[in-house]
PDB file of N, CA and C in Angstrom:
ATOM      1  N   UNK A   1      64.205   9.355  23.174  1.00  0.00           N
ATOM      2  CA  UNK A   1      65.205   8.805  22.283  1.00  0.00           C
ATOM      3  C   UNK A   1      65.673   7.468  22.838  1.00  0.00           C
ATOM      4  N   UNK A   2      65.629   6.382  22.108  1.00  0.00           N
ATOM      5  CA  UNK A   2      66.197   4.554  22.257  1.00  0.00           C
ATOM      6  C   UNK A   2      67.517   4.840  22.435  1.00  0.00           C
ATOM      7  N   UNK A   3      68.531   4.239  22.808  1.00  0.00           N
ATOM      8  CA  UNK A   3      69.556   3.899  22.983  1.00  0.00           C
ATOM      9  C   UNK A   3      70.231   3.789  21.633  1.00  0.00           C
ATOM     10  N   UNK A   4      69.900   3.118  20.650  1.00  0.00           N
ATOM     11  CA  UNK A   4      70.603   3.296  19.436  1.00  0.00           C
ATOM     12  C   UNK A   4      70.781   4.449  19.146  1.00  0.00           C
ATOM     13  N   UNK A   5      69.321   5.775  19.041  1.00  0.00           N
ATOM     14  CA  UNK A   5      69.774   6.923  18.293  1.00  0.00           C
ATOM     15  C   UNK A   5      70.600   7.407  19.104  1.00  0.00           C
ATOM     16  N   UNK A   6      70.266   7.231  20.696  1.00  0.00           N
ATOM     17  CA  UNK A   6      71.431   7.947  21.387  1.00  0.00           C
ATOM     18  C   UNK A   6      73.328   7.589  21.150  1.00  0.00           C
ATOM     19  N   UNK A   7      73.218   6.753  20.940  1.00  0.00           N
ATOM     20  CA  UNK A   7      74.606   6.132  21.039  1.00  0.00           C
ATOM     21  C   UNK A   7      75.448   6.382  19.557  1.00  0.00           C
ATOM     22  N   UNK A   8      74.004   6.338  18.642  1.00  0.00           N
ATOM     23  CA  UNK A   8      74.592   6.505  17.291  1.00  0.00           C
ATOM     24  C   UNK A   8      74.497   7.948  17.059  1.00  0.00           C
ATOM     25  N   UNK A   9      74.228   8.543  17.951  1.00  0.00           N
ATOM     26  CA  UNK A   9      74.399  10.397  17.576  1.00  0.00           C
ATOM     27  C   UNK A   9      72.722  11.509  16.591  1.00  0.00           C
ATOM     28  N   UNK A  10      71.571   9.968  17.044  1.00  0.00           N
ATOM     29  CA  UNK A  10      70.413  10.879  16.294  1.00  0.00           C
ATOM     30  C   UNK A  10      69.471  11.266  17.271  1.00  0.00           C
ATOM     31  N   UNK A  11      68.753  12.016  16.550  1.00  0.00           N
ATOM     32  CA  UNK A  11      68.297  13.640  17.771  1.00  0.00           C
ATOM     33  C   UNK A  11      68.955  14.407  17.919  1.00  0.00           C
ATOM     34  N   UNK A  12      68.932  14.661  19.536  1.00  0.00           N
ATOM     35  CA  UNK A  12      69.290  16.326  19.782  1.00  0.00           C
ATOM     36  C   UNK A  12      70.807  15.828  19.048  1.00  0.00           C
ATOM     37  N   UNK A  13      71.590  17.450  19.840  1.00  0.00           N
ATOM     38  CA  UNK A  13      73.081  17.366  19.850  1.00  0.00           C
ATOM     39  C   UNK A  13      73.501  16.812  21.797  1.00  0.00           C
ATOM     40  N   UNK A  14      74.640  16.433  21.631  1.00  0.00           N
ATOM     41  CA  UNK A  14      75.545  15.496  22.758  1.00  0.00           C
ATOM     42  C   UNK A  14      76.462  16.151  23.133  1.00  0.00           C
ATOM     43  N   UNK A  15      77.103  16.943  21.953  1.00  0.00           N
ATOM     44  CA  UNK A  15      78.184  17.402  21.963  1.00  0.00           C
ATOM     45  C   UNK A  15      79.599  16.295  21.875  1.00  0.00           C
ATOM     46  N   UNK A  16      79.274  15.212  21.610  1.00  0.00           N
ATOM     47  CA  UNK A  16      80.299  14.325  20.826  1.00  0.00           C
ATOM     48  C   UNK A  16      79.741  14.028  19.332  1.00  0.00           C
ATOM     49  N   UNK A  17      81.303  13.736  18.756  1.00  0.00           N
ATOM     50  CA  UNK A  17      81.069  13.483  17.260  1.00  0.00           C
ATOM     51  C   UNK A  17      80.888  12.310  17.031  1.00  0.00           C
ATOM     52  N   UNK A  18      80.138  12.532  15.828  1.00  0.00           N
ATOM     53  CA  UNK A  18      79.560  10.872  15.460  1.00  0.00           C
ATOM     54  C   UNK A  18      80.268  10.047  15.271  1.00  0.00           C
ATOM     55  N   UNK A  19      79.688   8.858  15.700  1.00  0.00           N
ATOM     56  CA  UNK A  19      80.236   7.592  15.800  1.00  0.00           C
ATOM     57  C   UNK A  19      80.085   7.003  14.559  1.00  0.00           C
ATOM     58  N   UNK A  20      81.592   6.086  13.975  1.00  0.00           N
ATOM     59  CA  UNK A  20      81.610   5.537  13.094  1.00  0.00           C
ATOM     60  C   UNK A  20      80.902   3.971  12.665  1.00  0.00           C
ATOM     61  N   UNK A  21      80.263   3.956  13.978  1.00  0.00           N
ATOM     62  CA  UNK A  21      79.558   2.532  13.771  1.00  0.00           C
ATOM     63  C   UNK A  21      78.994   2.589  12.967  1.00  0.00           C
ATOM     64  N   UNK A  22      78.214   3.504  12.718  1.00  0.00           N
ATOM     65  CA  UNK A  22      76.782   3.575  11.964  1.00  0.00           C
ATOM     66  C   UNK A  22      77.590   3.041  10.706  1.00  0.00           C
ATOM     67  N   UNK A  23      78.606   3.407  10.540  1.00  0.00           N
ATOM     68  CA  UNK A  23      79.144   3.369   8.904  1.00  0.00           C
ATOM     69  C   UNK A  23      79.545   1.688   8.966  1.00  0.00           C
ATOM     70  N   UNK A  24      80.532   1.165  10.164  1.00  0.00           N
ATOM     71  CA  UNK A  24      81.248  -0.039   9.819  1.00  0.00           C
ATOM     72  C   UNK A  24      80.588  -1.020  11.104  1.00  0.00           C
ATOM     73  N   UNK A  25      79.795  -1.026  11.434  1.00  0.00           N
ATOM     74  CA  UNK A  25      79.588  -1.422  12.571  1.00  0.00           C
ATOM     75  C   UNK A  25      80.225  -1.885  13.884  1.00  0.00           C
ATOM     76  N   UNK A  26      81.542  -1.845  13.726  1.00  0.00           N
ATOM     77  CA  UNK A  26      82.612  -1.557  14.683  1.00  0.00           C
ATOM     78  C   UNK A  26      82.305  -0.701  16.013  1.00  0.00           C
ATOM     79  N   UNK A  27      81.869  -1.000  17.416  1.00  0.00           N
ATOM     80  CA  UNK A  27      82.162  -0.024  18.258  1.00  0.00           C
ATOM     81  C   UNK A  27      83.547   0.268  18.638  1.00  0.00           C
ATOM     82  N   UNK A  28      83.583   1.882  18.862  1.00  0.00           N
ATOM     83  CA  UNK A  28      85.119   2.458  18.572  1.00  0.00           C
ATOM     84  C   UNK A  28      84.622   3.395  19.929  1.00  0.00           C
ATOM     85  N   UNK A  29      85.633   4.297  20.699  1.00  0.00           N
ATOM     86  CA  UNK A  29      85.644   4.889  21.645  1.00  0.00           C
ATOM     87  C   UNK A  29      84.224   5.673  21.480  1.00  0.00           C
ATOM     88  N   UNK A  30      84.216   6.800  20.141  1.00  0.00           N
ATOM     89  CA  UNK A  30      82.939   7.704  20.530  1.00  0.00           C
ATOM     90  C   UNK A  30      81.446   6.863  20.850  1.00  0.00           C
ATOM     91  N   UNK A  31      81.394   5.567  20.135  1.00  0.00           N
ATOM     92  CA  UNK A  31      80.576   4.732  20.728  1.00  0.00           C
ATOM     93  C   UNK A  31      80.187   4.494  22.285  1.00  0.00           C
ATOM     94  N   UNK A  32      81.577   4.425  22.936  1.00  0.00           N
ATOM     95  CA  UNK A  32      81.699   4.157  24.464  1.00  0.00           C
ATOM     96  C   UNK A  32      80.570   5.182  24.966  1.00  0.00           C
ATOM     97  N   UNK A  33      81.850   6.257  24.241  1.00  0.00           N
ATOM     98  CA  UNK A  33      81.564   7.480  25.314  1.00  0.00           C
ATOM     99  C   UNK A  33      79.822   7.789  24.990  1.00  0.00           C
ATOM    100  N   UNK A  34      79.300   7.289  24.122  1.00  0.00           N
ATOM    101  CA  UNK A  34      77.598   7.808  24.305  1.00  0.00           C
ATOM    102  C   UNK A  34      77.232   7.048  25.027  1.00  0.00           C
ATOM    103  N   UNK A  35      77.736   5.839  24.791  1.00  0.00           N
ATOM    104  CA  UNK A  35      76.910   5.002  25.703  1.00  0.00           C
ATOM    105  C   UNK A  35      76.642   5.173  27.584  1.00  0.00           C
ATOM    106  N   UNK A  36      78.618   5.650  27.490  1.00  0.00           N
ATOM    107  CA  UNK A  36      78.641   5.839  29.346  1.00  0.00           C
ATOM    108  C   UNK A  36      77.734   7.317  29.766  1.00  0.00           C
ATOM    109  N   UNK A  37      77.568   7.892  28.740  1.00  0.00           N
ATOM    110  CA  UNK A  37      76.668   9.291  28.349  1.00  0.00           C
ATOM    111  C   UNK A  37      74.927   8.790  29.091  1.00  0.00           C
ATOM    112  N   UNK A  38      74.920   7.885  28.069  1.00  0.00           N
ATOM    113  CA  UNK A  38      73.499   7.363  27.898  1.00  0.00           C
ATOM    114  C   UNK A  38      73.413   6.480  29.547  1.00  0.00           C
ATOM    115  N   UNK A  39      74.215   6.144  29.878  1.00  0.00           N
ATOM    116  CA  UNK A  39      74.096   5.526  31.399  1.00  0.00           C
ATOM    117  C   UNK A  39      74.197   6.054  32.157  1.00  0.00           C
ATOM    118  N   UNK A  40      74.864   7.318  32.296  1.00  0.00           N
ATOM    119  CA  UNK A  40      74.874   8.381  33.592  1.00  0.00           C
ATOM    120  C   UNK A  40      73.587   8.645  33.314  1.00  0.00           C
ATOM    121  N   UNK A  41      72.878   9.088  32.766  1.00  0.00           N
ATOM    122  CA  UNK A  41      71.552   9.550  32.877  1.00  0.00           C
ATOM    123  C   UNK A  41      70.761   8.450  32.896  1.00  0.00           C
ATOM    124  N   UNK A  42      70.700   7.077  32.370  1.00  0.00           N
ATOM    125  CA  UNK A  42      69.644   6.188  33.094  1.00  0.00           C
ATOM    126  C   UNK A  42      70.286   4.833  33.596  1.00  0.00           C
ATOM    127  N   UNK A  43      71.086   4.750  34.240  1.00  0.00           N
ATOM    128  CA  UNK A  43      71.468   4.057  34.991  1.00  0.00           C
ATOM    129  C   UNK A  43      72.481   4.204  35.824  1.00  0.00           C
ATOM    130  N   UNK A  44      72.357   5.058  36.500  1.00  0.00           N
ATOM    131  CA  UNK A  44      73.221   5.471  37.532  1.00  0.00           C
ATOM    132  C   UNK A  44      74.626   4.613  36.988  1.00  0.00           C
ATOM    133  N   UNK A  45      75.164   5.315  35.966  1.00  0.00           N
ATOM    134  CA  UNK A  45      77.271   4.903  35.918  1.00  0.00           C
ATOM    135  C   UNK A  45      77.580   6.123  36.301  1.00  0.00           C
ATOM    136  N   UNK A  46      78.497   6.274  37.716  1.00  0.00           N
ATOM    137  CA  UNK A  46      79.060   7.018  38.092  1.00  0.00           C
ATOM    138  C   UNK A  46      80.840   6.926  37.118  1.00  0.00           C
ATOM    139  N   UNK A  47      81.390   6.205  36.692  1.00  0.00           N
ATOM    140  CA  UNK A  47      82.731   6.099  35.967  1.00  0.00           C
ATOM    141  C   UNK A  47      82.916   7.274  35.181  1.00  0.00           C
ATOM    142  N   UNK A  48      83.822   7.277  34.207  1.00  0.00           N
ATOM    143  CA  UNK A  48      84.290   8.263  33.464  1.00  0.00           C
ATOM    144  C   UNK A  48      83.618   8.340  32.429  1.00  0.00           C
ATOM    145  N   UNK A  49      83.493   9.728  30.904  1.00  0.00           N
ATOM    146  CA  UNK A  49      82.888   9.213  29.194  1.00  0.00           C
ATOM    147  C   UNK A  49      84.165   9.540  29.055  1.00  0.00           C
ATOM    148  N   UNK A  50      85.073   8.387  28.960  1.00  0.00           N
ATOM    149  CA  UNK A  50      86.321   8.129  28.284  1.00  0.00           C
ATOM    150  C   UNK A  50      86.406   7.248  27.053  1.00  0.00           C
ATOM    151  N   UNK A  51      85.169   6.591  27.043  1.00  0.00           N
ATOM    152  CA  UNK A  51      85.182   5.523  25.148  1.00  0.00           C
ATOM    153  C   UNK A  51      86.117   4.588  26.095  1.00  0.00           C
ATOM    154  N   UNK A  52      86.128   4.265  27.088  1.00  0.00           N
ATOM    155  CA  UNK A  52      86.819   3.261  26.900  1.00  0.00           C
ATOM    156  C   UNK A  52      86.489   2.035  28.308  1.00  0.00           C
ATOM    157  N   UNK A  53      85.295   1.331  27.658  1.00  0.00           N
ATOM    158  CA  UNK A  53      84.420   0.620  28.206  1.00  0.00           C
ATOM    159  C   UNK A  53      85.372  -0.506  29.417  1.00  0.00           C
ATOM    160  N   UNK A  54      84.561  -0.557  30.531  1.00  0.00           N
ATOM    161  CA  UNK A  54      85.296  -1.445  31.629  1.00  0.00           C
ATOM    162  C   UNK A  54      83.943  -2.145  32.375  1.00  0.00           C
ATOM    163  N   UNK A  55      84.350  -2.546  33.466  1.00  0.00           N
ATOM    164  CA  UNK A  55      83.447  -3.277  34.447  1.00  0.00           C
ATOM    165  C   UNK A  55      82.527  -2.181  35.350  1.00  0.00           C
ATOM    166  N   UNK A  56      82.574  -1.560  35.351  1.00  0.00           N
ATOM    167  CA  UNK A  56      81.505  -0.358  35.793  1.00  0.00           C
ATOM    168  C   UNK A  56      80.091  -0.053  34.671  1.00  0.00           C
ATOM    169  N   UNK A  57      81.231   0.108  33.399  1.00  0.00           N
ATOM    170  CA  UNK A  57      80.134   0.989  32.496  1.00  0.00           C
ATOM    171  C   UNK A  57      79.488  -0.429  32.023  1.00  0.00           C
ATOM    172  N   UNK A  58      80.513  -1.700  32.309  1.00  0.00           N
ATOM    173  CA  UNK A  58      79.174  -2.879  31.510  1.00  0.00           C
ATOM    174  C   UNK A  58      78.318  -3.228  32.926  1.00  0.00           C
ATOM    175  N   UNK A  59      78.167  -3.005  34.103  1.00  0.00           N
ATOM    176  CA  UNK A  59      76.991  -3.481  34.901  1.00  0.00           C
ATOM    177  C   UNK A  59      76.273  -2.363  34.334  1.00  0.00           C
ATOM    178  N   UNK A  60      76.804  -0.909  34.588  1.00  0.00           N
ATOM    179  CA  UNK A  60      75.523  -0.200  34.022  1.00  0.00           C
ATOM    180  C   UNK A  60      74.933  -0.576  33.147  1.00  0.00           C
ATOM    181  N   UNK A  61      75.154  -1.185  32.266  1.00  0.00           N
ATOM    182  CA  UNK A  61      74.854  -1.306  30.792  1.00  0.00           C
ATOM    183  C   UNK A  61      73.537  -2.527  31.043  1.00  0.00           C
ATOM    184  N   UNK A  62      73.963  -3.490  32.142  1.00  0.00           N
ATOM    185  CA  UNK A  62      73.571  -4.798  32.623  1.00  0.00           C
ATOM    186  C   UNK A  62      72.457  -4.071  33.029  1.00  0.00           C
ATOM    187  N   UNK A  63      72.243  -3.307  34.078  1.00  0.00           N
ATOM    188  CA  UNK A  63      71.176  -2.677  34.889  1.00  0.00           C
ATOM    189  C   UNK A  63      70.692  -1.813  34.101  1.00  0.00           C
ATOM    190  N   UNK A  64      70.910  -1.144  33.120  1.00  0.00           N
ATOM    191  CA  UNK A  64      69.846  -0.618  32.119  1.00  0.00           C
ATOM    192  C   UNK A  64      68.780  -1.564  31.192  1.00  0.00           C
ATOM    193  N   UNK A  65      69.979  -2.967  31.095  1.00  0.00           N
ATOM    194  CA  UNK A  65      68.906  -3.499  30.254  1.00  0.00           C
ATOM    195  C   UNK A  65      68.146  -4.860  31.304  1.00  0.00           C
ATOM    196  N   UNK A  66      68.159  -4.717  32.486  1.00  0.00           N
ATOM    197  CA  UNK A  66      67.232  -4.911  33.482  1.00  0.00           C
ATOM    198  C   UNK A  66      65.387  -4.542  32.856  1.00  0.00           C
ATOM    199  N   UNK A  67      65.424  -3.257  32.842  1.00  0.00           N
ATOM    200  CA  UNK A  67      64.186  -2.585  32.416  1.00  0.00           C
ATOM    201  C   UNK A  67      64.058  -3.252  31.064  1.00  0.00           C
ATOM    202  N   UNK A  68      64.586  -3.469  30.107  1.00  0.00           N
ATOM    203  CA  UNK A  68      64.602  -4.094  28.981  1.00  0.00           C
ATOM    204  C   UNK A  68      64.273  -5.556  28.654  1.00  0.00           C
ATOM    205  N   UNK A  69      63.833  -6.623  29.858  1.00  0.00           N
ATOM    206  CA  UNK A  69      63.963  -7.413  29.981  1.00  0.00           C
ATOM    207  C   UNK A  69      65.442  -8.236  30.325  1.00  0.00           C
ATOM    208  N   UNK A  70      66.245  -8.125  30.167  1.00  0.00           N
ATOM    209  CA  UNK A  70      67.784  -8.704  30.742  1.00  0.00           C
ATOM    210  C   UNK A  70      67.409  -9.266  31.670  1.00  0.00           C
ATOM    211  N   UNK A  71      67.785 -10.697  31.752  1.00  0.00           N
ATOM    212  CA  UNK A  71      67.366 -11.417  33.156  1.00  0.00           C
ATOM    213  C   UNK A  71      68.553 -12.237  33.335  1.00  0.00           C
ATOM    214  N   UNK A  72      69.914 -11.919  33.027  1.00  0.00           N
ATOM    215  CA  UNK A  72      71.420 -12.613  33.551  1.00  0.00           C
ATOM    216  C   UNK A  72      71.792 -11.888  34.576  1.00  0.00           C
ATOM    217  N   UNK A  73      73.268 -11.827  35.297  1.00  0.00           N
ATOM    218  CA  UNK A  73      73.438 -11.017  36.351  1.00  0.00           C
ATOM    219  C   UNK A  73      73.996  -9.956  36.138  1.00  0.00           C
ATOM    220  N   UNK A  74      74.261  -9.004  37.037  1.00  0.00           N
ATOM    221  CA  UNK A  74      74.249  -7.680  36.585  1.00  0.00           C
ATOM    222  C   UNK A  74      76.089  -7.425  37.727  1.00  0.00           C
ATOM    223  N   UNK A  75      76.820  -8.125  36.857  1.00  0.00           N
ATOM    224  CA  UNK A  75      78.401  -8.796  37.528  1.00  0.00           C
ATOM    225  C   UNK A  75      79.770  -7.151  36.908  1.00  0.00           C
ATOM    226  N   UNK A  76      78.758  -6.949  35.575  1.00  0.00           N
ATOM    227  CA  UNK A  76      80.308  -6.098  34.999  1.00  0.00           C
ATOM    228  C   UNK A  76      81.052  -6.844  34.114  1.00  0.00           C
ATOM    229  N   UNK A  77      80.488  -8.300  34.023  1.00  0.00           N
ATOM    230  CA  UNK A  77      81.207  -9.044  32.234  1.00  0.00           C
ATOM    231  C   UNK A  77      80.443  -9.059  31.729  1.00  0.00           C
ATOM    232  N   UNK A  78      80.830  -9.160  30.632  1.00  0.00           N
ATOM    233  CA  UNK A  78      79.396  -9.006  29.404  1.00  0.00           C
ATOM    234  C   UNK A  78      80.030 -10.827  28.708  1.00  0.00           C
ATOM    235  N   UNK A  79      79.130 -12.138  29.196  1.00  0.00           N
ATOM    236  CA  UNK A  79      79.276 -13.057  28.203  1.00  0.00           C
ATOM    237  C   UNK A  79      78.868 -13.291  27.226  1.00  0.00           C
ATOM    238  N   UNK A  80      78.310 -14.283  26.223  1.00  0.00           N
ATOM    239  CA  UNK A  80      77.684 -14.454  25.355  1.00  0.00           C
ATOM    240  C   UNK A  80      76.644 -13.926  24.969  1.00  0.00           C
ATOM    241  N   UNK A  81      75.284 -14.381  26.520  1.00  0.00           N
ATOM    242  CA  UNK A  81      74.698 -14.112  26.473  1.00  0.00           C
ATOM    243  C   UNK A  81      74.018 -12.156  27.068  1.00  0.00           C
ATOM    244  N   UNK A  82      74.815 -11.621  27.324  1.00  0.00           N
ATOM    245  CA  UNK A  82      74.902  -9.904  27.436  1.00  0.00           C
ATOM    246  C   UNK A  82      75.263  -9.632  26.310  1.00  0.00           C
ATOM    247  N   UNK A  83      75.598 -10.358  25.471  1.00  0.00           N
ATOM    248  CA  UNK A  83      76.105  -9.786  24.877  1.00  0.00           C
ATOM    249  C   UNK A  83      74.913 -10.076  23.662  1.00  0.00           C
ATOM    250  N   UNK A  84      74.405 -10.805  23.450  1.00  0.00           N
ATOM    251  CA  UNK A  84      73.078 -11.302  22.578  1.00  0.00           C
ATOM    252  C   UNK A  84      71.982 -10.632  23.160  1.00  0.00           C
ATOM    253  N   UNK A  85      72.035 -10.054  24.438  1.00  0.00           N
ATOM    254  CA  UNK A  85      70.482  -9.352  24.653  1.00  0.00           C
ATOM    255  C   UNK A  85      70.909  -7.881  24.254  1.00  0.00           C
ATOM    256  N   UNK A  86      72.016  -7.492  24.648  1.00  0.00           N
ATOM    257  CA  UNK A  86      72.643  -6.260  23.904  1.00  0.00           C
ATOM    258  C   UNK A  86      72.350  -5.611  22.695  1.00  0.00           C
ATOM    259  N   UNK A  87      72.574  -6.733  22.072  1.00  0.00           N
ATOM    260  CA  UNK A  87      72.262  -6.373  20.382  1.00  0.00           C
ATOM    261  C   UNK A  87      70.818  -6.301  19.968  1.00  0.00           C
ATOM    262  N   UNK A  88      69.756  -7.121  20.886  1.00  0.00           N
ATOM    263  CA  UNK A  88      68.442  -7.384  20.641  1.00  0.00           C
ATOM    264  C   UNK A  88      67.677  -6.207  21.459  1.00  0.00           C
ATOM    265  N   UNK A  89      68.891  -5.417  22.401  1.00  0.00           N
ATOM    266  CA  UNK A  89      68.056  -4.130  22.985  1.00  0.00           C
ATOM    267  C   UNK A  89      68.338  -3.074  22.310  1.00  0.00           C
ATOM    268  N   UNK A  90      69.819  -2.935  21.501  1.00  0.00           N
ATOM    269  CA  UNK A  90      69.599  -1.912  20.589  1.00  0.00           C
ATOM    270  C   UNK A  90      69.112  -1.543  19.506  1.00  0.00           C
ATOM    271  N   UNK A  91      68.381  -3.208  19.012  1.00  0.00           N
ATOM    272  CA  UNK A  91      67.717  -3.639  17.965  1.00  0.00           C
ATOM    273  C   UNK A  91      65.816  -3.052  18.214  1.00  0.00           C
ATOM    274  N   UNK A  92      65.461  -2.901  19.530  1.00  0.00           N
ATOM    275  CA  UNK A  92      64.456  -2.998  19.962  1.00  0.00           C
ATOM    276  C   UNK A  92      63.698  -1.742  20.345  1.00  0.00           C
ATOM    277  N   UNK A  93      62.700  -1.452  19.197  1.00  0.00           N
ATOM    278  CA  UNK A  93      61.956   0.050  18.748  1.00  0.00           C
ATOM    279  C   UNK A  93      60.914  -0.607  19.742  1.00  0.00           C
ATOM    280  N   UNK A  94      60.136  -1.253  20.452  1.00  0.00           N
ATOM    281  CA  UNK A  94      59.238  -1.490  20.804  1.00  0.00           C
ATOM    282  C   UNK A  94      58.771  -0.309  22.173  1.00  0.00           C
ATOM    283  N   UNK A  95      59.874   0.003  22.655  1.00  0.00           N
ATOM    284  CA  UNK A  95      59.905   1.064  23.716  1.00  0.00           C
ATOM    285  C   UNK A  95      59.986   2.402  23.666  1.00  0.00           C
ATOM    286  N   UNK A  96      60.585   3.006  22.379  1.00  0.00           N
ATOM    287  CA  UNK A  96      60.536   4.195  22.062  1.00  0.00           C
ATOM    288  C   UNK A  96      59.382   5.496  22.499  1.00  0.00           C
TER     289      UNK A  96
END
């Protein structure tokens, strides 16, 4: 499973409820929390699934999309550009 279905709640069950992105594209806490979900298991984030994204869960996020190609630093801010490969890794079926 890609990171989108994970984050957006498709496949298995998580045991969190779905995220309203899918509907408004807004990330909102249950968003977080798949994501810090989706990073304890491949990228070592030791932090909390509290939905409520910080400087821990964005290096993880940085060092997951390492493997993804990401070639900025892996600091815990997400600028412009984390934030443009972000969207182009959850955009990105090529790995599935």
């Amino acid at each position: 499973m890609g990171p989108l279905e994970h984050l957006t709640g498709g496949g298995g069950s998580t045991g969190l409820p779905k995220t309203s992105t899918e509907q408004d594209g807004v990330p909102g806490t249950v968003f977080y929390q798949r994501m810090q979900s989706w990073l304890k298991i491949t990228a070592s984030y030791t932090g909390p699934i509290d939905g409520v994204p910080g400087t821990s869960t964005y290096a993880a996020l940085q060092r997951a999309m390492r493997t993804y190609g990401y070639t900025g630093p892996v600091d815990g801010a997400m600028g412009p550009n984390s934030w443009r490969r972000f969207a182009a890794f959850l955009n990105d079926d090529t790995w599935d």
